[in-house]
N, C-alpha and C. Protein backbone atom coordinates (compact mmCIF):
# COMPACT_ATOMS: atom_id res chain seq x y z
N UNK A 1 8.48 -25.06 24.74
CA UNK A 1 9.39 -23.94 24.66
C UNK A 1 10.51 -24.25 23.68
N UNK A 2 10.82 -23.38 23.31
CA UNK A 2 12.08 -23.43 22.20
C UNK A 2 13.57 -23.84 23.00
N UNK A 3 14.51 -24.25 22.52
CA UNK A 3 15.72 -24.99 22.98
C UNK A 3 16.44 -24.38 24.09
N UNK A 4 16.41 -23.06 23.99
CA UNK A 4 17.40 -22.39 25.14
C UNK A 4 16.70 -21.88 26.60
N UNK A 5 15.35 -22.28 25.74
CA UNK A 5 14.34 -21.50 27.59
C UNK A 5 14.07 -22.97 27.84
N UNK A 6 14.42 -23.38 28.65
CA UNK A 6 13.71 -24.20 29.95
C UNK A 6 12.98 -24.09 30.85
N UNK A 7 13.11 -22.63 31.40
CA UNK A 7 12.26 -22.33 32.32
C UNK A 7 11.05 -21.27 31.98
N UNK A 8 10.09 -20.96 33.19
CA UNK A 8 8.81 -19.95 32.59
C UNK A 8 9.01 -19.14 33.70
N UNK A 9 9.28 -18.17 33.37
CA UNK A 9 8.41 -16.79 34.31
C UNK A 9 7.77 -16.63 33.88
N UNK A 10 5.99 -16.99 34.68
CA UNK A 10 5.43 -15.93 34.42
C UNK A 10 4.80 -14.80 34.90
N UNK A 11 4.69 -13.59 34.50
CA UNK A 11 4.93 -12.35 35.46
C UNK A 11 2.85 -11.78 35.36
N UNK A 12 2.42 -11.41 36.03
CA UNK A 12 0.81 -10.76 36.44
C UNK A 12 0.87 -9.53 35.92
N UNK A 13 -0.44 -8.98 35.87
CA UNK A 13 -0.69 -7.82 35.70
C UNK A 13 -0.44 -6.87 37.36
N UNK A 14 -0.78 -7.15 38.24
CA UNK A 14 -0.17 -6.59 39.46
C UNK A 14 1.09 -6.63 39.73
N UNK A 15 2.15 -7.90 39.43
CA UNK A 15 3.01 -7.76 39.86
C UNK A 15 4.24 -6.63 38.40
N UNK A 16 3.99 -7.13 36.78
CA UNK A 16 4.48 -6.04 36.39
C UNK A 16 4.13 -4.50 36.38
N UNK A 17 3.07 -4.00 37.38
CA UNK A 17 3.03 -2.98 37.55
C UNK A 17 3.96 -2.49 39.10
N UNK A 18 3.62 -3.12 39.80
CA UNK A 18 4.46 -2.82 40.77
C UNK A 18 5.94 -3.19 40.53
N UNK A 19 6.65 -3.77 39.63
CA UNK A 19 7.63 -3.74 38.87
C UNK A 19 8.12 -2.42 38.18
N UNK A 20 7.06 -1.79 37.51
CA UNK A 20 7.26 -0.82 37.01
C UNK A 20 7.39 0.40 37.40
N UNK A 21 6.48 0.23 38.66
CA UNK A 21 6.78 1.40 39.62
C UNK A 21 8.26 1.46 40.57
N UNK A 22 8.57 0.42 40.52
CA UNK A 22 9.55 0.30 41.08
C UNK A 22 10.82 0.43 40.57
N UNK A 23 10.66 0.72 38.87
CA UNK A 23 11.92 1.50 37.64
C UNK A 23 11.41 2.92 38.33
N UNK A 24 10.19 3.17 37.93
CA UNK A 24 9.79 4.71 38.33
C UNK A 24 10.96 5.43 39.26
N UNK A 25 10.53 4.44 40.41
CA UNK A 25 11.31 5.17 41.70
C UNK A 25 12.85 5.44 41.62
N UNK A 26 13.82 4.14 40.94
CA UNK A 26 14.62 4.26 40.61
C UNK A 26 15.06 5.02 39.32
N UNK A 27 14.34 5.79 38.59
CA UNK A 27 14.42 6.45 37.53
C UNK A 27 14.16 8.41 38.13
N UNK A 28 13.52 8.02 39.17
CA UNK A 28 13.25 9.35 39.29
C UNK A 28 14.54 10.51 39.89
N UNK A 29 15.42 9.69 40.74
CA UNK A 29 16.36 9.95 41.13
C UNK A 29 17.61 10.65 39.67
N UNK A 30 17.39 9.98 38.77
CA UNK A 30 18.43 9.96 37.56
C UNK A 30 17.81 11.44 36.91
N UNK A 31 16.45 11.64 37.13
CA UNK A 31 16.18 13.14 35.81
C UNK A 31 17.00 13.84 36.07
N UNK A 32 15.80 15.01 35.20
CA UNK A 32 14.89 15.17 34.92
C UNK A 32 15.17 14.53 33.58
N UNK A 33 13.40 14.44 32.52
CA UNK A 33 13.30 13.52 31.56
C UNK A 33 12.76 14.32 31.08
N UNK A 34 13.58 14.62 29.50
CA UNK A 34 12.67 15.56 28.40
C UNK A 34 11.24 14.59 28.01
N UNK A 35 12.04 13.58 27.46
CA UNK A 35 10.66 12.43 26.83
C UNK A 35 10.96 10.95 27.66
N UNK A 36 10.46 10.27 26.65
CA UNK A 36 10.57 8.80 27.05
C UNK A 36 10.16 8.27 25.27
N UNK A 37 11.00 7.57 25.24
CA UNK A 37 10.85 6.58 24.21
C UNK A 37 11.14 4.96 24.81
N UNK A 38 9.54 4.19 23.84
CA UNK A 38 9.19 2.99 24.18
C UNK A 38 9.63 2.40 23.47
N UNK A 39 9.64 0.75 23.49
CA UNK A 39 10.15 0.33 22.20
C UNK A 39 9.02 -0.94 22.14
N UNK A 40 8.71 -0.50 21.02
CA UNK A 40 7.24 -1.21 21.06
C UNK A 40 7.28 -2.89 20.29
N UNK A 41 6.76 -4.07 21.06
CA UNK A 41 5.56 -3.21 21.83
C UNK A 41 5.09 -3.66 23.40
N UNK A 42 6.36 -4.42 23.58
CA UNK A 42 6.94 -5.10 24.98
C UNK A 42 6.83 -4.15 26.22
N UNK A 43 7.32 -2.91 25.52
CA UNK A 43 7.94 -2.03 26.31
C UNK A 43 7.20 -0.95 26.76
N UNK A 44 5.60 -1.33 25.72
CA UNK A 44 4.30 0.20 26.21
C UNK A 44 4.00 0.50 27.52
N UNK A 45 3.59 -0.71 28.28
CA UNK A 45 2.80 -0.98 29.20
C UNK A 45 3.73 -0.41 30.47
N UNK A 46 4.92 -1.07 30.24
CA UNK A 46 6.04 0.01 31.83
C UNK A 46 6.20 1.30 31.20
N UNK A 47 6.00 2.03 30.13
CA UNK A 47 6.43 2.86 29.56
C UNK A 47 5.46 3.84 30.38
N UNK A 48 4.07 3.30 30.02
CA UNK A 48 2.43 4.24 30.41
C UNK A 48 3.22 4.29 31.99
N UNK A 49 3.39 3.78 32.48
CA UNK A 49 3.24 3.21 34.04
C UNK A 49 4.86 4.38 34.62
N UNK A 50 5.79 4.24 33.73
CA UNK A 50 6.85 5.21 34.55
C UNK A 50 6.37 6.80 34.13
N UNK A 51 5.78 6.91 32.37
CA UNK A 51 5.72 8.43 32.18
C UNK A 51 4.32 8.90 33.35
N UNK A 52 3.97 8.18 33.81
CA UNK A 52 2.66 8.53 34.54
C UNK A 52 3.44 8.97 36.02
N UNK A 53 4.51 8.12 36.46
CA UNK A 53 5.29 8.08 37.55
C UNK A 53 5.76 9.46 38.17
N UNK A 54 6.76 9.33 36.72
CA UNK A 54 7.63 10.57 36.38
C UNK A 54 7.01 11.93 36.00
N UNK A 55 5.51 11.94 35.92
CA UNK A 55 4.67 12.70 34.87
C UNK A 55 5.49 13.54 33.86
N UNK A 56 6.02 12.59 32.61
CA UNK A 56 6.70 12.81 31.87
C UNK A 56 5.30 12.43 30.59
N UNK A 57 5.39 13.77 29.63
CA UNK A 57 3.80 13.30 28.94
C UNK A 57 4.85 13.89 27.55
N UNK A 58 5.96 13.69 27.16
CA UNK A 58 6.46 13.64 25.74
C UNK A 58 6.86 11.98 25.52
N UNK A 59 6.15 10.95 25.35
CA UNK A 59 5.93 9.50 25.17
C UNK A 59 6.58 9.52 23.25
N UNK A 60 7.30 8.66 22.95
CA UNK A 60 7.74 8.59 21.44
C UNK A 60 7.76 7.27 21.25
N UNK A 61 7.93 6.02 20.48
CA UNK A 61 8.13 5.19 20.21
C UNK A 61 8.97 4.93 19.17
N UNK A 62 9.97 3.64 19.73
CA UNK A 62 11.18 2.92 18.68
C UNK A 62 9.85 1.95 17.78
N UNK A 63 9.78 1.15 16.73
CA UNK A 63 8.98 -0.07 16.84
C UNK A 63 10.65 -0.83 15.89
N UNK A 64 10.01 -2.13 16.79
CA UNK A 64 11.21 -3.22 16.28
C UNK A 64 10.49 -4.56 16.50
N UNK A 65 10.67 -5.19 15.22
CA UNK A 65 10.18 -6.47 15.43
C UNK A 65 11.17 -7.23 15.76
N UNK A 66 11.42 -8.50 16.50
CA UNK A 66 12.53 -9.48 16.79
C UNK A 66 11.93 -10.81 17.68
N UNK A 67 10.41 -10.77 17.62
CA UNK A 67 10.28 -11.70 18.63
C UNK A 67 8.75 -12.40 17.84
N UNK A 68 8.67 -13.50 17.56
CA UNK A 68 7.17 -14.24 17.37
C UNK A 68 6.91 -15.34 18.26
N UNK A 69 6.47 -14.94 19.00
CA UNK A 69 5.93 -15.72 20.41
C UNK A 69 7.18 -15.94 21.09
N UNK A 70 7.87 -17.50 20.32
CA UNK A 70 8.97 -17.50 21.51
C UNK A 70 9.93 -17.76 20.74
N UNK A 71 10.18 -17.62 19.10
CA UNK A 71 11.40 -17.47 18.50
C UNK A 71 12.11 -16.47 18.33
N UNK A 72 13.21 -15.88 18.89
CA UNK A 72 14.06 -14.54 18.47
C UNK A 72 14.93 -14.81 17.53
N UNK A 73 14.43 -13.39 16.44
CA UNK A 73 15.08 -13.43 15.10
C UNK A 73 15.76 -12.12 15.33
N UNK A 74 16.56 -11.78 14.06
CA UNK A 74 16.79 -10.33 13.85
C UNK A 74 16.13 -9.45 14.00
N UNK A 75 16.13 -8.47 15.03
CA UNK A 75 15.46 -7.18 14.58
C UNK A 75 15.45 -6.36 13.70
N UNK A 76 14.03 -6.21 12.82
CA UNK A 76 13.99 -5.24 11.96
C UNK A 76 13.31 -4.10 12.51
N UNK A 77 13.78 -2.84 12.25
CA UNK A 77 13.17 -1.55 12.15
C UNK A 77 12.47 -1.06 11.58
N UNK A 78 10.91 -0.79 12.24
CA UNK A 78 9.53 -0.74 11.26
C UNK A 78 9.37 0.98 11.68
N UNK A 79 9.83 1.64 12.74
CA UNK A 79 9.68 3.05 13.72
C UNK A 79 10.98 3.38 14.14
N UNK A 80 11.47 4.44 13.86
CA UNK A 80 12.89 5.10 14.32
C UNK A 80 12.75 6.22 14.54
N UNK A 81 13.65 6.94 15.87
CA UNK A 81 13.27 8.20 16.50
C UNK A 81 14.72 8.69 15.87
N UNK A 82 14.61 9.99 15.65
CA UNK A 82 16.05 10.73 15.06
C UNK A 82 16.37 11.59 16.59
N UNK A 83 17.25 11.84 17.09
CA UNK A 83 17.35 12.32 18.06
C UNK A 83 19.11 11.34 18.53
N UNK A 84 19.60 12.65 19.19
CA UNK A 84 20.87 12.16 20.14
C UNK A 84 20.50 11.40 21.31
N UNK A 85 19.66 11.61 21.78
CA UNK A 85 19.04 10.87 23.33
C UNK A 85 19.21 11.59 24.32
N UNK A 86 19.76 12.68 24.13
CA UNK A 86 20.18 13.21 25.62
C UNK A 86 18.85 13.84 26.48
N UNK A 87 18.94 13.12 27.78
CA UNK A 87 17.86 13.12 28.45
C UNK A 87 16.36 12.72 28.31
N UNK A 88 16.31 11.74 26.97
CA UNK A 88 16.02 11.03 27.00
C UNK A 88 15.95 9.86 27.40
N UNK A 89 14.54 9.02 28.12
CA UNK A 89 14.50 7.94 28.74
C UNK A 89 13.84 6.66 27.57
N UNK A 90 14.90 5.62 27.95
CA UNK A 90 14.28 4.35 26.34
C UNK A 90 13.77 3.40 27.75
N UNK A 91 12.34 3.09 28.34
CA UNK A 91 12.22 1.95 28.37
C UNK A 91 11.47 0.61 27.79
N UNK A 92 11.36 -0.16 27.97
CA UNK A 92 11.46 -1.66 27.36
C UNK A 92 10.84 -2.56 28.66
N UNK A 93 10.43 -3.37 28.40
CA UNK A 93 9.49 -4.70 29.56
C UNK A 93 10.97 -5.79 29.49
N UNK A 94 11.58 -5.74 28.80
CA UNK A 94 13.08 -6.53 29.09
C UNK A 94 14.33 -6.44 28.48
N UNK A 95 15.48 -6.69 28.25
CA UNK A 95 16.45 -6.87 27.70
C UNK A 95 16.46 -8.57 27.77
N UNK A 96 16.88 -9.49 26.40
CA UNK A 96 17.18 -10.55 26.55
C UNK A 96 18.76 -10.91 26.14
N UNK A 97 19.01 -10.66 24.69
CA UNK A 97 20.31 -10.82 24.65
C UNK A 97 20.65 -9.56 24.10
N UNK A 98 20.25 -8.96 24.21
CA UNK A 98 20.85 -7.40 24.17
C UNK A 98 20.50 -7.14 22.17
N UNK A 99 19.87 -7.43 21.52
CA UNK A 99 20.46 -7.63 20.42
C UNK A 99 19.46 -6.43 19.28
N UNK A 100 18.18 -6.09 20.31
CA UNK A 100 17.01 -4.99 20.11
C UNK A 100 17.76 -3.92 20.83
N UNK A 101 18.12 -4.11 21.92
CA UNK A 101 18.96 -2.63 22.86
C UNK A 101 20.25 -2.44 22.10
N UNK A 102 20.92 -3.54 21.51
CA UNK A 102 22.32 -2.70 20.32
C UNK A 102 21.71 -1.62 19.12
N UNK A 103 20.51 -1.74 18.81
CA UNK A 103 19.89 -1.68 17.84
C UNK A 103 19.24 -0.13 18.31
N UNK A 104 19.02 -0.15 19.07
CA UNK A 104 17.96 1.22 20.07
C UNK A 104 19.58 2.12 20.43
N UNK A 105 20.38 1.68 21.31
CA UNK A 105 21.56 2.35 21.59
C UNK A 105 22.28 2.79 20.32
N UNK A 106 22.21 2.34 19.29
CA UNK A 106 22.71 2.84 18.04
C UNK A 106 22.42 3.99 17.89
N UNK A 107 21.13 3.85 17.91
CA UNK A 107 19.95 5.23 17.27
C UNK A 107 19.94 6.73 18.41
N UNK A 108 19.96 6.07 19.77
CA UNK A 108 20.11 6.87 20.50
C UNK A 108 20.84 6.90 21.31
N UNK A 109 22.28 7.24 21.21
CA UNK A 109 23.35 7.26 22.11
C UNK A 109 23.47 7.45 23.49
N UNK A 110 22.93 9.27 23.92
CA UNK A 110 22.87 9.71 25.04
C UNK A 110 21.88 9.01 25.80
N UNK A 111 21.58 8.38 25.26
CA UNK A 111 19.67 8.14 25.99
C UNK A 111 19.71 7.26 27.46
N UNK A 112 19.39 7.09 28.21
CA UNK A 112 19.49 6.06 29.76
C UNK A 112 18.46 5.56 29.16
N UNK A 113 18.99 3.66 29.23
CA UNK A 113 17.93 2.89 28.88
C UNK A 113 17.86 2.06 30.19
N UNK A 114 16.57 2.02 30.13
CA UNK A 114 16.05 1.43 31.12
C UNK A 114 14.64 -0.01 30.68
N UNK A 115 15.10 -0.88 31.89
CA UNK A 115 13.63 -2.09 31.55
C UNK A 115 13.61 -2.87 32.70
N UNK A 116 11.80 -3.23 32.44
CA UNK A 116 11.95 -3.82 34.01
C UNK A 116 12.84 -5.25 34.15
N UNK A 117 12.62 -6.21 33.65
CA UNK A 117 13.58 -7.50 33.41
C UNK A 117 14.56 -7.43 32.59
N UNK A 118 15.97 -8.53 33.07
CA UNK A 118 17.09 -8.11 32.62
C UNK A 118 17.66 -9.79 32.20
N UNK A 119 18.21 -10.29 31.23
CA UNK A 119 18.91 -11.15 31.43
C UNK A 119 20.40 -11.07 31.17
N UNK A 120 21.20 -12.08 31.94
CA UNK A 120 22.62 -12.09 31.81
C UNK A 120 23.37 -11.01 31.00
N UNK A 121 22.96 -11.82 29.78
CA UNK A 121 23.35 -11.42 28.14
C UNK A 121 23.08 -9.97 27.33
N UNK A 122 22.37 -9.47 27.94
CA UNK A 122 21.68 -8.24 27.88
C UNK A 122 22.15 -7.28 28.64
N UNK A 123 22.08 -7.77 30.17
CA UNK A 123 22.08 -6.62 31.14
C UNK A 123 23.17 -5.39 30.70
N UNK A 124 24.20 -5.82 29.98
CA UNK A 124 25.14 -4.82 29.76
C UNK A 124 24.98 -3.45 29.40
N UNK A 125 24.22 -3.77 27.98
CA UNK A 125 23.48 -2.35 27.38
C UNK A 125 22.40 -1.65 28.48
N UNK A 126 22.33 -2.06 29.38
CA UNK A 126 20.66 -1.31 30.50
C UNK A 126 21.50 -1.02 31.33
N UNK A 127 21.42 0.66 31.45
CA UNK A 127 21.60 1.44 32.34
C UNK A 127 20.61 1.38 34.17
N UNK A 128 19.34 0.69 33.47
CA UNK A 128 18.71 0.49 35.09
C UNK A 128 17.98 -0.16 35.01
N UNK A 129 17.46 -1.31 35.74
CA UNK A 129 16.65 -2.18 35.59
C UNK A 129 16.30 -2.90 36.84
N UNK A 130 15.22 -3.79 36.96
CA UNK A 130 14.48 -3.85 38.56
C UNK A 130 15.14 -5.31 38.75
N UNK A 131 14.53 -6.17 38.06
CA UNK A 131 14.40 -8.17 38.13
C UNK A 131 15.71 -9.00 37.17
N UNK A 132 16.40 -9.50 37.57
CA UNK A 132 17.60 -10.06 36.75
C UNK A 132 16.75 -11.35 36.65
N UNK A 133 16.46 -11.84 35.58
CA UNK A 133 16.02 -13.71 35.23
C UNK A 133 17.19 -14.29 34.19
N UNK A 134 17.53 -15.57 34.48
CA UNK A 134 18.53 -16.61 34.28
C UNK A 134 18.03 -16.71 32.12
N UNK A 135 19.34 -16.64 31.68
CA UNK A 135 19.05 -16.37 29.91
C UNK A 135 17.87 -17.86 29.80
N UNK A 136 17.88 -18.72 30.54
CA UNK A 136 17.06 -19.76 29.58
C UNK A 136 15.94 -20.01 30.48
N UNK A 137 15.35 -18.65 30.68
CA UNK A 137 13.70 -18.64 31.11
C UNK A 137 13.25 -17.28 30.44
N UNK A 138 12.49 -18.16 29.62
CA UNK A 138 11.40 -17.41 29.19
C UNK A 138 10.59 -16.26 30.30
N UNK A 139 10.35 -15.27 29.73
CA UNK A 139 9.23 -14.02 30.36
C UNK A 139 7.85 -14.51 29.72
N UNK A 140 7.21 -14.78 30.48
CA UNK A 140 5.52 -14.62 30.06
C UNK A 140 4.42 -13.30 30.51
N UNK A 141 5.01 -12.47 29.53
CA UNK A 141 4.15 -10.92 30.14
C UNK A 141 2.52 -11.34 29.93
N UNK A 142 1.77 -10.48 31.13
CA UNK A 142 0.51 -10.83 31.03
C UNK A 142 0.02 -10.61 29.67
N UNK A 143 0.58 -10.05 28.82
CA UNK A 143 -0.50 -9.75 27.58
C UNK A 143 -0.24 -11.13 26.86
N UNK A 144 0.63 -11.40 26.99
CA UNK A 144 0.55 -12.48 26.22
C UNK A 144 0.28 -14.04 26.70
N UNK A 145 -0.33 -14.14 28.04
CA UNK A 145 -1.07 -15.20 28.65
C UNK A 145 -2.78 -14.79 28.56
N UNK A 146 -3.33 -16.19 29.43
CA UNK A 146 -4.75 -16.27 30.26
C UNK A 146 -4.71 -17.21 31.15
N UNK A 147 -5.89 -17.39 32.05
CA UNK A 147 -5.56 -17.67 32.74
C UNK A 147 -5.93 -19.18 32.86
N UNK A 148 -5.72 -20.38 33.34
CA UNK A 148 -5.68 -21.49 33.36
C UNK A 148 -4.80 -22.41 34.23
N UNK A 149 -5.18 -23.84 34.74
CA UNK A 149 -4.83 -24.59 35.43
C UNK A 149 -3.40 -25.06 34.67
N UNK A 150 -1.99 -24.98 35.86
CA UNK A 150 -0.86 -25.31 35.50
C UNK A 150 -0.35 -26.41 36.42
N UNK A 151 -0.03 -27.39 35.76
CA UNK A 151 0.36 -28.12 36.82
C UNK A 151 1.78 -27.88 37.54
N UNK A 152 2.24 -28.77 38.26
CA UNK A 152 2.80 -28.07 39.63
C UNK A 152 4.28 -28.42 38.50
N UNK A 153 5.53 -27.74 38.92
CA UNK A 153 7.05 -28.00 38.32
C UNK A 153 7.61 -29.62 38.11
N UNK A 154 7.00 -29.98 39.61
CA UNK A 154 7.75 -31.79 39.47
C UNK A 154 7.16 -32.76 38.30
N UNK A 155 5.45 -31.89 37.90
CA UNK A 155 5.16 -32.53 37.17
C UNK A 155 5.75 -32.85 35.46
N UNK A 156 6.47 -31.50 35.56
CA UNK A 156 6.72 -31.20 34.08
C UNK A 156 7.34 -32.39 33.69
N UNK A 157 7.71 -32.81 32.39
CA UNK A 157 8.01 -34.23 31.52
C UNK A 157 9.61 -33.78 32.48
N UNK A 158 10.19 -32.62 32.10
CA UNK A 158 11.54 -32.41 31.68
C UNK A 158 12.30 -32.97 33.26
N UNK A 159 11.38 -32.62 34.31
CA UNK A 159 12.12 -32.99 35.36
C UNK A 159 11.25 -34.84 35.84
N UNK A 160 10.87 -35.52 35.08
CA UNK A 160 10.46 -36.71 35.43
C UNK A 160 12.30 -37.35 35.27
């Protein structure tokens, strides 16, 4: 892992869906929702999972690059939605240091952003979000695992 994550979450395909349903529920209370804008491409998979929730079927996408595996760089803007945001929903699979959500909140002011994981540093810009994780653990979303033998925590070098 890179210098500032020490730790691993890593999160399932069952459990970030029931994660996601669980923005749903807390999102549903906040409409009604003209659209939903994703911010791709972290952010598809709770995106499918709340507009399905919400049966909200105007789906748009931000795209922003800022992440290669586990180095975060600047976000660049490859997809931009023109729009005030109002009543519009932005969600996202996380906020880390807020630095893609300054970037999205720019573009869309009014908008309630929402994501299922939140860290410290981030949480500020997210209007709603399910799981708070500590800034120096890594998220391992299922798309970007498989599956394989891990050995147990005590084993790791870092805590010998």
């Amino acid at each position: 892992m890179n210098e500032p994550y020490t730790k691993a979450f890593p999160v399932s395909w069952d459990q970030l869906h029931r994660d996601s349903k669980a923005l749903a529920w807390r999102l549903a209370e906040k409409g009604p929702w003209r659209s939903i804008v994703t911010i791709t491409r972290g952010g598809m998979v709770p995106a499918c999972i709340v507009a399905r929730e919400l049966e909200v079927r105007l789906v748009d996408t931000v795209c922003i690059e800022s992440y290669d595996h586990q180095a975060q760089g600047r976000p660049t803007i490859l997809k931009r939605v023109e729009d005030d945001g109002q009543d519009i929903l932005i969600v996202d699979d996380l906020v880390d240091t807020g630095a893609t959500a300054t970037v999205v909140r720019e573009m869309l002011p009014s908008a309630h952003y929402a994501t299922v994981y939140a860290k410290p540093a981030g949480r500020p810009l997210v209007d709603t979000f399910i799981t708070e994780v500590s800034q120096d653990t890594w998220i391992y979303l299922p798309w970007d695992t498989g599956l394989q033998f891990v050995q147990p925590i005590v084993k790791d070098p870092r805590f010998s």
